[in-house]
C-alpha atoms as a PDB file:
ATOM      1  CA  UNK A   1     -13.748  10.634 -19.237  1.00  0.00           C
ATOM      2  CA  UNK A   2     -15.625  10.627 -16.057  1.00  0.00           C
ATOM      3  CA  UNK A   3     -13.094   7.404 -14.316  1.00  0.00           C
ATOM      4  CA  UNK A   4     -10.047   9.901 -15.846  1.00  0.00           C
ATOM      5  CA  UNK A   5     -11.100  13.020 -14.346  1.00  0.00           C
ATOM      6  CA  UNK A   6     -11.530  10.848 -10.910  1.00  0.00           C
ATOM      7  CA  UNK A   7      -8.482   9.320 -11.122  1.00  0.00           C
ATOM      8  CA  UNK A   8      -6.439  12.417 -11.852  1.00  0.00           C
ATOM      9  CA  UNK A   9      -8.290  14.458  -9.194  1.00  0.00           C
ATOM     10  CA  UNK A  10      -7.381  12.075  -6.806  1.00  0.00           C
ATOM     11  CA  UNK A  11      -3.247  11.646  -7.806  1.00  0.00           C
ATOM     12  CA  UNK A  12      -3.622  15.434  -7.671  1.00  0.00           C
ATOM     13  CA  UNK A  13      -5.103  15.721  -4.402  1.00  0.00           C
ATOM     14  CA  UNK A  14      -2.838  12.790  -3.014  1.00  0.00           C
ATOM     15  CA  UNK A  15       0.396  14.860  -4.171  1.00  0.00           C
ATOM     16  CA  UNK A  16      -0.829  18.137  -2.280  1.00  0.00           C
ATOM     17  CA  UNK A  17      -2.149  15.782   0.797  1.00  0.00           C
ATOM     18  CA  UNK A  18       1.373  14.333   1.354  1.00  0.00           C
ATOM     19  CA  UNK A  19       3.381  17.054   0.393  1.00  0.00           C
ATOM     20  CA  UNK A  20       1.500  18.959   3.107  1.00  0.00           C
ATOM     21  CA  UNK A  21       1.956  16.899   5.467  1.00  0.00           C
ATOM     22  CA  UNK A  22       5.857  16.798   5.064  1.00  0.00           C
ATOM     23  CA  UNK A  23       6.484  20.158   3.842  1.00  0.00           C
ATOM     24  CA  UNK A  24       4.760  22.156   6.319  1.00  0.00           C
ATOM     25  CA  UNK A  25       5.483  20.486   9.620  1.00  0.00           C
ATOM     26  CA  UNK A  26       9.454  20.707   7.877  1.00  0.00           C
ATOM     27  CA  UNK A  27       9.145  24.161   7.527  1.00  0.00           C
ATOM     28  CA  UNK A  28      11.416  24.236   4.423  1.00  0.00           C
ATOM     29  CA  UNK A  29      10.993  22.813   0.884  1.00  0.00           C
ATOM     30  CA  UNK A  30      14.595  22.086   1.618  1.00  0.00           C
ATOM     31  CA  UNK A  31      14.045  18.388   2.622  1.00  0.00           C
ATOM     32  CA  UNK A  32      15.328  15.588   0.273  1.00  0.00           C
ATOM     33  CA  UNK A  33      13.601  12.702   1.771  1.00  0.00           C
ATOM     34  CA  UNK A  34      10.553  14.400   1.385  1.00  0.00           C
ATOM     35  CA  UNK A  35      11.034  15.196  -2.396  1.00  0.00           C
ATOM     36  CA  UNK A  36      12.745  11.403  -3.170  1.00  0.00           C
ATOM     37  CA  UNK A  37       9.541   9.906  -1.408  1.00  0.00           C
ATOM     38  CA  UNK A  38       7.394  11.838  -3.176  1.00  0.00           C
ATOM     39  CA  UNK A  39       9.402  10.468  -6.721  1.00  0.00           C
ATOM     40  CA  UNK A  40       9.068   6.706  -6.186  1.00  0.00           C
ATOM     41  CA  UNK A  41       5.614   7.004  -4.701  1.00  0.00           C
ATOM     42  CA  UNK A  42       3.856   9.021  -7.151  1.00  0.00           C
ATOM     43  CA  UNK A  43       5.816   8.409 -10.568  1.00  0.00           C
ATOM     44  CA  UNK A  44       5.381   4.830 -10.566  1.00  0.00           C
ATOM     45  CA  UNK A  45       1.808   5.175  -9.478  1.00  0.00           C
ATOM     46  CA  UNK A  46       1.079   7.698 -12.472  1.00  0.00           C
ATOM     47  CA  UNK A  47       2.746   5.237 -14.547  1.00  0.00           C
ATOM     48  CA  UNK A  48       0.678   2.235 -13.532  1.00  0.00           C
ATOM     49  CA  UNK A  49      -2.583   4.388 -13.432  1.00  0.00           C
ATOM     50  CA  UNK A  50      -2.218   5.374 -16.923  1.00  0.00           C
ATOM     51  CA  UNK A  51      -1.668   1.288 -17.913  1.00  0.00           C
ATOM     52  CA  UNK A  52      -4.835   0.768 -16.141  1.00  0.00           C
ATOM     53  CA  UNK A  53      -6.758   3.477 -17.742  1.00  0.00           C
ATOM     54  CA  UNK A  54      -5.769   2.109 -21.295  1.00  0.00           C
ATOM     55  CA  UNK A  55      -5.915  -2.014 -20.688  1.00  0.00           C
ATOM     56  CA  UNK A  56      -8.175  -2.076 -17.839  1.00  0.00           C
ATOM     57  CA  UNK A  57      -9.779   0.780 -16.531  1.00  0.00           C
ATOM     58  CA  UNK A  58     -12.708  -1.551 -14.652  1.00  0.00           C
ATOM     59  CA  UNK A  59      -9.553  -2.730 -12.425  1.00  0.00           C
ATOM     60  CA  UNK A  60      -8.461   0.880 -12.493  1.00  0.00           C
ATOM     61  CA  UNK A  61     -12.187   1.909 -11.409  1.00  0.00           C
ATOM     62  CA  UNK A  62     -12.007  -0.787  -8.430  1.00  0.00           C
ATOM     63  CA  UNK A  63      -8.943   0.757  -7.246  1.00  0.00           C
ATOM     64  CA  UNK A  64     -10.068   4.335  -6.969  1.00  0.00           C
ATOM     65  CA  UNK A  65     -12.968   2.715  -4.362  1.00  0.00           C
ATOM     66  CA  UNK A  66     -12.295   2.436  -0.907  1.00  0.00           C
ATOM     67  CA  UNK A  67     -15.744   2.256   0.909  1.00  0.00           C
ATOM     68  CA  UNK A  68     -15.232  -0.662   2.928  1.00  0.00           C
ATOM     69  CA  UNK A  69     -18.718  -2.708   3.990  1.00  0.00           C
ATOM     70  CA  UNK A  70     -16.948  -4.575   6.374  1.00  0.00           C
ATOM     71  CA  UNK A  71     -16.811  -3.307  10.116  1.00  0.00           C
ATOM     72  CA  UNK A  72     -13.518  -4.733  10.867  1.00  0.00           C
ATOM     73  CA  UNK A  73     -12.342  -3.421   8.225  1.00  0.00           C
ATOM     74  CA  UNK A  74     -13.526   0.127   8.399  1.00  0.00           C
ATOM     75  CA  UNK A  75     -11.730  -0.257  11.778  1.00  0.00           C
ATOM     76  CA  UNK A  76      -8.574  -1.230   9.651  1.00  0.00           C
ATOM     77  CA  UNK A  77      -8.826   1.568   7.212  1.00  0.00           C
ATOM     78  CA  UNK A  78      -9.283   3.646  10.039  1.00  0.00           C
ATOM     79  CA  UNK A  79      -6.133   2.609  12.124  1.00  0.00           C
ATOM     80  CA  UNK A  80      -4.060   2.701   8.619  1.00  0.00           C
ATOM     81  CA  UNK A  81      -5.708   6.398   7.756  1.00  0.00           C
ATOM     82  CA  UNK A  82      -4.192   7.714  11.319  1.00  0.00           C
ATOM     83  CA  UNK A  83      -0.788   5.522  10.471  1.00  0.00           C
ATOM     84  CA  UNK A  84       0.106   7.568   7.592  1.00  0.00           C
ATOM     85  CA  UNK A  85      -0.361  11.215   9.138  1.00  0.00           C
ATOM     86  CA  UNK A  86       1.166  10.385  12.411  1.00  0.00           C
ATOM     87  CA  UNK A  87       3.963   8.795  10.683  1.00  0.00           C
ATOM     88  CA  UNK A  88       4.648  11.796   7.684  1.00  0.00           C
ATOM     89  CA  UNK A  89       4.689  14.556  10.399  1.00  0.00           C
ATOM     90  CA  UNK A  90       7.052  13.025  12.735  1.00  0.00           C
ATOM     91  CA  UNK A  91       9.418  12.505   9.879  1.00  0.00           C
ATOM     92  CA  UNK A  92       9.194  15.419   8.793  1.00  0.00           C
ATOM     93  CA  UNK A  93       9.981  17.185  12.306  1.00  0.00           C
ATOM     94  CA  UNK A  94      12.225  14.705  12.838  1.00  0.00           C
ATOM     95  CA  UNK A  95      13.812  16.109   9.853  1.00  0.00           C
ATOM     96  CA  UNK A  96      13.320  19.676  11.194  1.00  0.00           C
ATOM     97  CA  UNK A  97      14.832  19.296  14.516  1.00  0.00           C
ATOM     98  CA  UNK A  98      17.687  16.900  13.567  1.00  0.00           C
ATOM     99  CA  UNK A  99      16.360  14.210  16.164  1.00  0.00           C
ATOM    100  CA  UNK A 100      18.177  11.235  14.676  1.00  0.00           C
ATOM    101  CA  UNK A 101      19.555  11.030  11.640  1.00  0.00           C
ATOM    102  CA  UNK A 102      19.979   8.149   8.450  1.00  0.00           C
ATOM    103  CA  UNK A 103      22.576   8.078   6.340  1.00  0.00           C
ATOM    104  CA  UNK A 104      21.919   8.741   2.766  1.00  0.00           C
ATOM    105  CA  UNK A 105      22.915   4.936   1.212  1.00  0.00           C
ATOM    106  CA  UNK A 106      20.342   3.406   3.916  1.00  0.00           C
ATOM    107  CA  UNK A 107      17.606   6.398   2.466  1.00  0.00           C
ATOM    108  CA  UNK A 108      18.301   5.147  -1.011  1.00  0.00           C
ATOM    109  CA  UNK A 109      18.273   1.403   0.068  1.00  0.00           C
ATOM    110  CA  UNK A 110      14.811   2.077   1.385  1.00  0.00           C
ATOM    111  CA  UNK A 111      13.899   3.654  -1.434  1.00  0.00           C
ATOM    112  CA  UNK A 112      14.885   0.668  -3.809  1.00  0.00           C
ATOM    113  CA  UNK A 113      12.830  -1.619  -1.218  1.00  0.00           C
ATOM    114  CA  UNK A 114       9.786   0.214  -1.817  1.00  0.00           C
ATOM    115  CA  UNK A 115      10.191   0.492  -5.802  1.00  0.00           C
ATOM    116  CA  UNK A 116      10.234  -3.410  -5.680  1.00  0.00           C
ATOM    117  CA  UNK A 117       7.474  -3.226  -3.868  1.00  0.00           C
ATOM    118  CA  UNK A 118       5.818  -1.116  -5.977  1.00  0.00           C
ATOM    119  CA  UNK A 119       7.011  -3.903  -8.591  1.00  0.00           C
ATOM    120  CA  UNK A 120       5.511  -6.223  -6.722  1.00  0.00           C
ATOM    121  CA  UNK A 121       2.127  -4.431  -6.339  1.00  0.00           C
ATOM    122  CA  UNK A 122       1.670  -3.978 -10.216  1.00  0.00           C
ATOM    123  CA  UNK A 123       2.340  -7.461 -10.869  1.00  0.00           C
ATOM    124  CA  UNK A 124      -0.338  -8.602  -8.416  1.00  0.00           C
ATOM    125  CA  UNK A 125      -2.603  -6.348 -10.140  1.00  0.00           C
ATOM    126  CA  UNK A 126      -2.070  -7.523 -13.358  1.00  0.00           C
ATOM    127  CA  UNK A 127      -2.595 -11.220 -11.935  1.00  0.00           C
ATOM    128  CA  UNK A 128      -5.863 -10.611 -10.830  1.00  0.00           C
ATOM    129  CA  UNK A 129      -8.371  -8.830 -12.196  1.00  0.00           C
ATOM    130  CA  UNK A 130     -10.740  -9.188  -9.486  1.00  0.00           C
ATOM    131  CA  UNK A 131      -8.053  -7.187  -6.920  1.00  0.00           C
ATOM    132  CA  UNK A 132      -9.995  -4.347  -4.854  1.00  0.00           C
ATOM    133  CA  UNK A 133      -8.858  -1.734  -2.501  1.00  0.00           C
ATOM    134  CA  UNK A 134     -11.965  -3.183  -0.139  1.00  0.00           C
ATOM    135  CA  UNK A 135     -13.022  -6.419   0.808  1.00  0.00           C
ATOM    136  CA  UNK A 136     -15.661  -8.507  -1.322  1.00  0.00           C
ATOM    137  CA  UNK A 137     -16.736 -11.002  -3.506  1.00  0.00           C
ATOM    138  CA  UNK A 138     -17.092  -9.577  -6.895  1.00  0.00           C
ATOM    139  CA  UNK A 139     -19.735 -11.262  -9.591  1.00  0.00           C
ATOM    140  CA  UNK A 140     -17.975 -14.044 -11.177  1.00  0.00           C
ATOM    141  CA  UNK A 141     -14.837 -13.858  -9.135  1.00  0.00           C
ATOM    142  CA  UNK A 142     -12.684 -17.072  -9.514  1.00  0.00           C
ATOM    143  CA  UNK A 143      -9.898 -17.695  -7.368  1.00  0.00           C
ATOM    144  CA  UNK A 144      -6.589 -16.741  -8.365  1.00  0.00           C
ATOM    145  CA  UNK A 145      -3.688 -19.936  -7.685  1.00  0.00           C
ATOM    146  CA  UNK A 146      -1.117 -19.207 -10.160  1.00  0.00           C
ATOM    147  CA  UNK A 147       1.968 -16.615 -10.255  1.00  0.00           C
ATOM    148  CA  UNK A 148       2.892 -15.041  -6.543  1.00  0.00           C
ATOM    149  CA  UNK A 149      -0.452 -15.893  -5.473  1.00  0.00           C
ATOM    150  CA  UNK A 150       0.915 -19.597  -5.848  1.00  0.00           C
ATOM    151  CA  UNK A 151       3.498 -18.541  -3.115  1.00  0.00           C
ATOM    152  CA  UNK A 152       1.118 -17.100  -0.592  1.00  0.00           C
ATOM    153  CA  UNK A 153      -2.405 -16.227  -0.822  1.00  0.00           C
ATOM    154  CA  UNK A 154      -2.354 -12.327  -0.227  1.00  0.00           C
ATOM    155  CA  UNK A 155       0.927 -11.242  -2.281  1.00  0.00           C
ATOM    156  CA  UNK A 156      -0.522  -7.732  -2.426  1.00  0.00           C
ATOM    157  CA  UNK A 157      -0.448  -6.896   1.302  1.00  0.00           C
ATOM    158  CA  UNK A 158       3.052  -8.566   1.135  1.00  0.00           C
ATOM    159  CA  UNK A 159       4.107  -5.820  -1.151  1.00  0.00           C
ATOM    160  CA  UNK A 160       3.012  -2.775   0.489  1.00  0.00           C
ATOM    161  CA  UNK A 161       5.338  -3.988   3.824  1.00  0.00           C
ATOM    162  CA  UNK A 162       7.477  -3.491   1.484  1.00  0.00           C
ATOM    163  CA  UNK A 163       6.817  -0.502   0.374  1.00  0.00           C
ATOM    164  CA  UNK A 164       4.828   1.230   3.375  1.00  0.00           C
ATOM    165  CA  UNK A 165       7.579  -0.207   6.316  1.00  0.00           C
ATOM    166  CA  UNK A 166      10.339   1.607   4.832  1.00  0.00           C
ATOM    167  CA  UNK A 167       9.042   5.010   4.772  1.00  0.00           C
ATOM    168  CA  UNK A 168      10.580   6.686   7.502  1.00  0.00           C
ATOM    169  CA  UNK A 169      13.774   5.546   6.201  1.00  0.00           C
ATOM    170  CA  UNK A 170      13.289   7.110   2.991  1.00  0.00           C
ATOM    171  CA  UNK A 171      12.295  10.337   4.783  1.00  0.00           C
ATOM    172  CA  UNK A 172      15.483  10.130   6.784  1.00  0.00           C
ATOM    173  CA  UNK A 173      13.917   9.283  10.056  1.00  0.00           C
ATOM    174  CA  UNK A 174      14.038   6.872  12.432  1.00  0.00           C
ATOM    175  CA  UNK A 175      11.030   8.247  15.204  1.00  0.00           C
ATOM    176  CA  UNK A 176       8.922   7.955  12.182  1.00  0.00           C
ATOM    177  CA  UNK A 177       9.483   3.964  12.192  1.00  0.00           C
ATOM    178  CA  UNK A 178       7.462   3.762  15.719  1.00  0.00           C
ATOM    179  CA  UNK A 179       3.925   4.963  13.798  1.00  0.00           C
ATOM    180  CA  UNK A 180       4.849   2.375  10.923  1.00  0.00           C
ATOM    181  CA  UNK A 181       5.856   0.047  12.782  1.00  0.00           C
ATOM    182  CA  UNK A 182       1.552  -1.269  13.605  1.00  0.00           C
ATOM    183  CA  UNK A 183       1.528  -1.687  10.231  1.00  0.00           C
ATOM    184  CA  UNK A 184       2.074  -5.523  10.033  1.00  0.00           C
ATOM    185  CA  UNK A 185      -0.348  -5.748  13.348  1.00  0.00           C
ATOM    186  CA  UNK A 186      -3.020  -3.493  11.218  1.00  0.00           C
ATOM    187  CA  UNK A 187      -2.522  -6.208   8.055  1.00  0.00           C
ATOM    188  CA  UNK A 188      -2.695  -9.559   9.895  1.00  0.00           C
ATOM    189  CA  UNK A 189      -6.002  -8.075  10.798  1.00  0.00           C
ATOM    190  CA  UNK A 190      -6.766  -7.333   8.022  1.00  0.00           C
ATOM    191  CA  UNK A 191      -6.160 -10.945   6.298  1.00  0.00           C
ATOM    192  CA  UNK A 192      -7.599 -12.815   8.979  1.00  0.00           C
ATOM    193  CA  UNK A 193     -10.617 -10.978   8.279  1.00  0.00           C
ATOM    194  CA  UNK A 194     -10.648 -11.144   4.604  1.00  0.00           C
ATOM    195  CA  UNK A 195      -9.957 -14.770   5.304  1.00  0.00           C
ATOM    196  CA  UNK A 196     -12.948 -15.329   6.816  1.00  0.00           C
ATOM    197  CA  UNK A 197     -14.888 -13.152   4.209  1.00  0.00           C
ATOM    198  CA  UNK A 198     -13.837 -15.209   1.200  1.00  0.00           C
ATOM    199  CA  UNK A 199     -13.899 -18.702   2.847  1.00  0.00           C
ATOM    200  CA  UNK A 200     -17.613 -17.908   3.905  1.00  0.00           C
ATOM    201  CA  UNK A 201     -18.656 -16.761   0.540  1.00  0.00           C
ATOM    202  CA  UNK A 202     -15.769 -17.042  -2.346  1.00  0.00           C
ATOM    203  CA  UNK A 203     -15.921 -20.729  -3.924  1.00  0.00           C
ATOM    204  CA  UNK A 204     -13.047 -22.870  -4.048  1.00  0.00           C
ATOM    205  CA  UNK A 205     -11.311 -20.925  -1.470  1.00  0.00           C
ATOM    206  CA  UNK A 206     -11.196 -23.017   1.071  1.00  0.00           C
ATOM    207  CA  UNK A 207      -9.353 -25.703  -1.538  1.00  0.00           C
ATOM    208  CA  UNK A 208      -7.232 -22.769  -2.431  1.00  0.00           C
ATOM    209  CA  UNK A 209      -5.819 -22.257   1.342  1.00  0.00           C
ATOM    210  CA  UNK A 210      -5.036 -26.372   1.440  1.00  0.00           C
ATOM    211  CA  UNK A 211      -3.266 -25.972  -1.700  1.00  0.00           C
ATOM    212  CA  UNK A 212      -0.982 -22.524  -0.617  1.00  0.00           C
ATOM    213  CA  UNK A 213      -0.034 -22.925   3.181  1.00  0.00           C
ATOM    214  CA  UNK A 214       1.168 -19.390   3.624  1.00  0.00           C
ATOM    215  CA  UNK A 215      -0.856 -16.291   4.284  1.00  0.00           C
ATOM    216  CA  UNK A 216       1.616 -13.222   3.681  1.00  0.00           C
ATOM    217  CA  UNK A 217       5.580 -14.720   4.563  1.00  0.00           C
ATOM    218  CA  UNK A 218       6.518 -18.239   3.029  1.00  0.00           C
ATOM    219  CA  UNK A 219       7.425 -20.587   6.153  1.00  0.00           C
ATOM    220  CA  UNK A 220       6.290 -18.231   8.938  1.00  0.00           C
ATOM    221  CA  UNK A 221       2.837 -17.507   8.614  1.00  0.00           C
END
């Protein structure tokens, strides 16, 4: 009861967050990026939060934490918790003073990017049971070769470029893509950092990274 009354408070106060922070600076309710964004982020999350809650609510538990140990990765957090704000208000008076405009077909395009993302995401999750929302070495943690993390070794940060670059788009923006756009500088970071984390004290991953050449993008890097 306790990890369901967290994780509800939490969708709850993520809905009012980001529909603040599009709404208001909009000044109108009247904004259909803002209300499609708000469908494919929080409907698929409430779907795969309630999955969690039934078949694995430890993962579920690890998900809701995000009290990074790591400095450089507090750092990252930090950059990424600036990203999003900066990035939802400029949309959304973007979308208030008609600065630049995206047609409707590239909105919904974006919007099927991040759902596959999204699709993405949840199958990573249900891959590895050891996935966190900050970096460590769990008790017992094994590493995980098979699946998309046979491809490349961090198939979850893969998926949220998909899901997190096309944002603006889906809001109808295109200023919004210059906040957004440090995201992939903000995750290479971020990996090189984990890297070093789990090669230092996760066994076998240092065979692992032999095995799978590719960090995020298959042939590039």
């Amino acid at each position: 009861m306790k990890l369901l009354i967290s994780a509800l408070t939490k969708f709850i106060f993520g809905i009012i967050l980001v529909g603040i922070m599009l709404f208001l600076p909009a000044w109108t309710f009247c904004y259909p990026g803002a209300w499609l964004f708000l469908g494919v982020l929080f409907i698929p999350m409430l779907i795969v939060g309630a999955v969690l809650y039934v078949k694995s609510p430890a993962l579920l538990e690890k998900r809701l934490d995000n009290k990074e140990k790591e400095k450089t990765q507090r750092g990252v957090v930090a950059l990424s918790g600036l990203m999003f704000p900066v990035g939802f208000i400029l949309s959304a008076l973007d979308f208030r003073f008609d600065w630049s405009s995206v047609p409707a077909w590239l909105s919904i395009a974006a919007a099927a990017l991040f759902l596959g993302g999204y699709g993405m995401y949840a199958e990573v999750m249900r891959e590895n049971a050891y996935l966190s929302r900050t970096v460590e070495v769990q008790s017992g943690q094994k590493v995980i070769d098979t699946g998309l993390y046979g491809i490349v070794r961090h198939p979850m940060y893969l998926a949220t470029l998909f899901m997190f670059l096309p944002i603006p788009l889906i809001l109808g923006s295109l200023w919004g893509l210059i906040p957004f756009a440090i995201y992939p500088v903000v995750i290479v970071i971020r990996i090189l950092n984990e890297e070093k984390v789990l090669t230092e004290q996760l066994l076998g991953y240092s065979e692992y990274k032999k095995k799978v050449k590719y960090r995020l993008i298959p042939f590039v890097w």
